[in-house]
Protein backbone atom coordinates (compact mmCIF):
# COMPACT_ATOMS: atom_id res chain seq x y z
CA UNK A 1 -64.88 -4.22 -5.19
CA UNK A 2 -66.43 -2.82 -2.45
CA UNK A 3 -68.48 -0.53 -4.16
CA UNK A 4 -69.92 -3.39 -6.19
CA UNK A 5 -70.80 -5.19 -3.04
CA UNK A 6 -72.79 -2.39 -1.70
CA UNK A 7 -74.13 -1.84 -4.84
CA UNK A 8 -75.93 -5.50 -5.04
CA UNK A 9 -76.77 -4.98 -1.30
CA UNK A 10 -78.82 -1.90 -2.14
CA UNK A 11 -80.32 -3.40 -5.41
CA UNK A 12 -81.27 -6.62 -3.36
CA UNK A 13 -83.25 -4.77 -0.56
CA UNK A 14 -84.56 -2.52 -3.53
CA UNK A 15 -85.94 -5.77 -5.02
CA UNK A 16 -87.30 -7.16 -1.71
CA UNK A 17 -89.23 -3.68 -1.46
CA UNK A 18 -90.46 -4.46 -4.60
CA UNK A 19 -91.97 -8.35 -3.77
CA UNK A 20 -93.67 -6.81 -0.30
CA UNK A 21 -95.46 -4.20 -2.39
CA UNK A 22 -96.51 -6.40 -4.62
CA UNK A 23 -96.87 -9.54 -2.15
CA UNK A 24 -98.50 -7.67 1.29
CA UNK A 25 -101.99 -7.18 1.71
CA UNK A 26 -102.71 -3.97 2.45
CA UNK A 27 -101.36 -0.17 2.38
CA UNK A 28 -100.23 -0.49 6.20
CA UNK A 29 -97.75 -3.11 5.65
CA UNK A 30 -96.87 -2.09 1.94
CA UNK A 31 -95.50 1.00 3.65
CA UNK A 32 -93.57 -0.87 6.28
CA UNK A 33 -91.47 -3.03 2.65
CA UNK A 34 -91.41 0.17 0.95
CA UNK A 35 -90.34 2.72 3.72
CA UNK A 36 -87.59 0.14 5.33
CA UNK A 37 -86.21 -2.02 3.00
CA UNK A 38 -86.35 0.50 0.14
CA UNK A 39 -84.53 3.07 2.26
CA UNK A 40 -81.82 0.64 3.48
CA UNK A 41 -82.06 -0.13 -0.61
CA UNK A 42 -81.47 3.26 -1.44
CA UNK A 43 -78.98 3.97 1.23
CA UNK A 44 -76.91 1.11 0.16
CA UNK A 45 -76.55 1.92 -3.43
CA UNK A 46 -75.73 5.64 -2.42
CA UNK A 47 -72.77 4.40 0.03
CA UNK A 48 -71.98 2.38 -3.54
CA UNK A 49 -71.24 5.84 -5.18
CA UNK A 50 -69.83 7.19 -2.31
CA UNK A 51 -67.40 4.10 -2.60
CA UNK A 52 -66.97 4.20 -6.24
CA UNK A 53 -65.91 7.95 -6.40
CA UNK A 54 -64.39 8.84 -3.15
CA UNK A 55 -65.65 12.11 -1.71
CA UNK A 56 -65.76 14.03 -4.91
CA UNK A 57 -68.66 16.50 -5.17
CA UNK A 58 -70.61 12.87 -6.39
CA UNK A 59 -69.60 11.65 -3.04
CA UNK A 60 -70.69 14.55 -1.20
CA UNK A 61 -73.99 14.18 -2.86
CA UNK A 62 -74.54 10.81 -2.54
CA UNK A 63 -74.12 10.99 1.53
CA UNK A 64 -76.39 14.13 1.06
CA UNK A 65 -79.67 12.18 -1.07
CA UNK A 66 -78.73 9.14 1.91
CA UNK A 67 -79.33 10.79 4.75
CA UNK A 68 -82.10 12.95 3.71
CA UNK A 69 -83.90 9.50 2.98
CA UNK A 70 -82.93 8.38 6.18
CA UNK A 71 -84.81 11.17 8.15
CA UNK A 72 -87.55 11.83 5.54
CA UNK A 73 -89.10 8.48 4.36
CA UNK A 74 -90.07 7.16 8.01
CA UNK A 75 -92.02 10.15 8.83
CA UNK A 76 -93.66 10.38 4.94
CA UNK A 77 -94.67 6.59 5.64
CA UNK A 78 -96.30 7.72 9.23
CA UNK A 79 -97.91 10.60 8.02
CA UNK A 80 -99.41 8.45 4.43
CA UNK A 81 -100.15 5.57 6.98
CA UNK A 82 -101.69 8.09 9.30
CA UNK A 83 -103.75 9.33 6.51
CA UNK A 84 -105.05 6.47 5.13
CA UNK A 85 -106.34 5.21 8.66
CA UNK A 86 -108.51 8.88 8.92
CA UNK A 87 -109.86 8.35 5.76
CA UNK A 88 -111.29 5.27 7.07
CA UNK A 89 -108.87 2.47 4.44
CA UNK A 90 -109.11 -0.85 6.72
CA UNK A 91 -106.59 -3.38 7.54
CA UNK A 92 -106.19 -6.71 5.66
CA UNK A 93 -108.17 -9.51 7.77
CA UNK A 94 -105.46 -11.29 8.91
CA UNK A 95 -104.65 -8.15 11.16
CA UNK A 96 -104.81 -8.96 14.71
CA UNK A 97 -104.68 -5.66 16.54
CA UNK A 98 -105.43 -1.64 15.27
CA UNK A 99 -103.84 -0.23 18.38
CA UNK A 100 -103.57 3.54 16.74
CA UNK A 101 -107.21 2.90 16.11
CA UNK A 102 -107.61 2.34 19.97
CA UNK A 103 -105.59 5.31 20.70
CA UNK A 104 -107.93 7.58 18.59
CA UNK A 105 -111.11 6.03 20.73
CA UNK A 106 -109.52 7.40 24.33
């Protein structure tokens, strides 16, 4: 049962990563749905199979692919975003404020 619930936890933030990439207007905030809810997505079904078999060499594995997400997608998503802002990609007009862009002018 409880496995089940995590599992539909995980596949609904997975799905909510999915709408902002296809929803937001540009790469900056696509990054923010993908790297955050797709990681607490991902997370979430891997506690599922943790859950589901116990700490069985599956188990061990699944904690092992969830926390190297945890530590590893935030800093891909800086370093893409980071990229993307040197190669001169703009944000969507409705942005208010490029403060890394201000950063870069001091």
């Amino acid at each position: 049962m409880a496995s089940t619930i995590l599992l539909l936890i995980g596949v609904f933030f997975v799905f909510l990563g999915m709408v902002g990439l296809l929803r937001l207007p540009d790469i900056y905030n696509r990054l923010h749905a993908t790297t955050k809810i797709g990681t607490l997505g991902t997370f979430g079904v891997m506690m599922s199979i943790l859950a589901k078999v116990g700490f069985s060499p599956m188990g061990v594995k699944a904690i092992t692919v969830g926390l190297f997400l945890l530590l590893t997608a935030p800093i891909a998503a800086h370093m893409i975003g980071r990229a993307a802002h040197r190669h001169g990609v703009g944000l969507c007009k409705g942005s208010v404020i490029d403060e890394y862009g201000q950063d870069q002018k001091k």
